[in-house]
C-alpha atoms as a PDB file:
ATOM      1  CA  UNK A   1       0.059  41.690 -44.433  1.00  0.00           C
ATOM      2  CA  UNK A   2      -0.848  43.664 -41.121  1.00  0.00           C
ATOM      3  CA  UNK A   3      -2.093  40.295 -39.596  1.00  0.00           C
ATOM      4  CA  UNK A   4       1.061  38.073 -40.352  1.00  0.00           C
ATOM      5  CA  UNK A   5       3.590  40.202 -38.308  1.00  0.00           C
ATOM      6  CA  UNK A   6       5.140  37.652 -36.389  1.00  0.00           C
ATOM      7  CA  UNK A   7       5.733  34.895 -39.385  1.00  0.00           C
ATOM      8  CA  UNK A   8       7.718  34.465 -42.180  1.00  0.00           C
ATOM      9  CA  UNK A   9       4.269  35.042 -44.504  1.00  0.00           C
ATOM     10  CA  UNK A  10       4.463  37.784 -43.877  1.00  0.00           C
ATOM     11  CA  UNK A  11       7.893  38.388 -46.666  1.00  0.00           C
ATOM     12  CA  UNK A  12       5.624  36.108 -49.165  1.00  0.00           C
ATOM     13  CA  UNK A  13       5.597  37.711 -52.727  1.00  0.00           C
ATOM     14  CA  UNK A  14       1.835  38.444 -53.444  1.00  0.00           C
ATOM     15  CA  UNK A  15       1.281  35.457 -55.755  1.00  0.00           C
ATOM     16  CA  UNK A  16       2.657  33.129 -53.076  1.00  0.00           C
ATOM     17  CA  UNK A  17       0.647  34.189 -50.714  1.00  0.00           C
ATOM     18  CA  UNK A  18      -2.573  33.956 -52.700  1.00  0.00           C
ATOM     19  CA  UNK A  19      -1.556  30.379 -53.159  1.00  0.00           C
ATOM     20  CA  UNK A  20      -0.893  29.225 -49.943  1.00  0.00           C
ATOM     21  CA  UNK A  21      -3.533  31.388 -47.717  1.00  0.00           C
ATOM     22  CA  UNK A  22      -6.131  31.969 -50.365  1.00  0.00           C
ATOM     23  CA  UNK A  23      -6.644  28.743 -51.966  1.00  0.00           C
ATOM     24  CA  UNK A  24      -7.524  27.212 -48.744  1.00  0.00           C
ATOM     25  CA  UNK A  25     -11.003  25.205 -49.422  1.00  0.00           C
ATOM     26  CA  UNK A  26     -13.887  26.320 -47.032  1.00  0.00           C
ATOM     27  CA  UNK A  27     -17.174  26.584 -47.038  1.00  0.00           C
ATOM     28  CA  UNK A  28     -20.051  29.243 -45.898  1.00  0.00           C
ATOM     29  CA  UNK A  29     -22.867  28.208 -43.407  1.00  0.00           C
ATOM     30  CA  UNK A  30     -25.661  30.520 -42.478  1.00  0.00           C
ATOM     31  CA  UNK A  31     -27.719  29.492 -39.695  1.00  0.00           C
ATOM     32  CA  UNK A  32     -29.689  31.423 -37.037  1.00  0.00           C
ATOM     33  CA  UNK A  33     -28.574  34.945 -38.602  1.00  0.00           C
ATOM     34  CA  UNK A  34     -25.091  34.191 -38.520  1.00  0.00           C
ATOM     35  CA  UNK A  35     -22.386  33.781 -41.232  1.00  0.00           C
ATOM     36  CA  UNK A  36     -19.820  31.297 -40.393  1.00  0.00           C
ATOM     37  CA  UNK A  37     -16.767  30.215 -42.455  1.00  0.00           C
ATOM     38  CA  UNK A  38     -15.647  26.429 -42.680  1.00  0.00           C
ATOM     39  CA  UNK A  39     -12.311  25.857 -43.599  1.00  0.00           C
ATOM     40  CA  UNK A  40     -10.624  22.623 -44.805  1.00  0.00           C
ATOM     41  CA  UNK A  41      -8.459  21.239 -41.641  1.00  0.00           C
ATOM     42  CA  UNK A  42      -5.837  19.334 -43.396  1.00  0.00           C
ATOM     43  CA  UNK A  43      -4.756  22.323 -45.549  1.00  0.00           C
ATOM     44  CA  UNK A  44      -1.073  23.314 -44.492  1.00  0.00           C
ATOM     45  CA  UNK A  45      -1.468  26.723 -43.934  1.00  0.00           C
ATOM     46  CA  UNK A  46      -5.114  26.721 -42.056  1.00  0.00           C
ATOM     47  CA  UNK A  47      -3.561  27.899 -38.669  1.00  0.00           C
ATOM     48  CA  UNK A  48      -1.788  30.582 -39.671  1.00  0.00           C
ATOM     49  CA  UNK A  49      -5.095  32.038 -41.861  1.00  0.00           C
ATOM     50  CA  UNK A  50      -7.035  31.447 -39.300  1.00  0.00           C
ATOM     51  CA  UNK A  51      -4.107  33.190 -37.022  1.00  0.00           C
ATOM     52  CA  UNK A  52      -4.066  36.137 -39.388  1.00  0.00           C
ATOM     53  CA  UNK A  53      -8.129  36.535 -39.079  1.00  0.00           C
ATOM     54  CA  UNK A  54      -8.198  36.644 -35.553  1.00  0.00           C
ATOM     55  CA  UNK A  55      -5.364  39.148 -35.177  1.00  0.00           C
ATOM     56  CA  UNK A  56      -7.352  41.066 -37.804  1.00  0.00           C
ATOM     57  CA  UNK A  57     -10.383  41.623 -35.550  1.00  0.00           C
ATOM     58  CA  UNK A  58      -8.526  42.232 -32.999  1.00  0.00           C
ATOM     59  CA  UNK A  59      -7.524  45.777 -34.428  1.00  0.00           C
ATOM     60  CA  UNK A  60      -9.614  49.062 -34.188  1.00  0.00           C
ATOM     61  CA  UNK A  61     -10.943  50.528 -36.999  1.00  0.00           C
ATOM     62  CA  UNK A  62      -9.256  53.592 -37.720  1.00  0.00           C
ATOM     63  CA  UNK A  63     -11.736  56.819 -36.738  1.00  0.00           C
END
């Protein structure tokens, strides 16, 4: 909910939202020590997930 600020998501009852954002297909890839996440392009909602992770580590930890 902290990364959807600026879209209507971010009102989305809890069972809506694991619907649209969570069942998203994807895929995990490891290669040369990194963990990368593939997700389906033609999924609806893709942008605004991906969106959501971006503005996610974007934020400080809290100390």
């Amino acid at each position: 909910m902290l990364a959807l600020t600026s879209h209507d998501a971010r009102r989305w009852e809890p069972k809506r939202l694991r619907h649209r954002l969570f069942c998203i297909a994807g895929s995990l890839a490891r290669h040369a020590r990194r963990t990368r996440l593939h997700l389906a392009a033609t999924a609806p909602d893709t942008r605004l997930l991906i969106a959501g992770l971006q503005r996610l580590n974007r934020m400080r930890a809290p100390t």
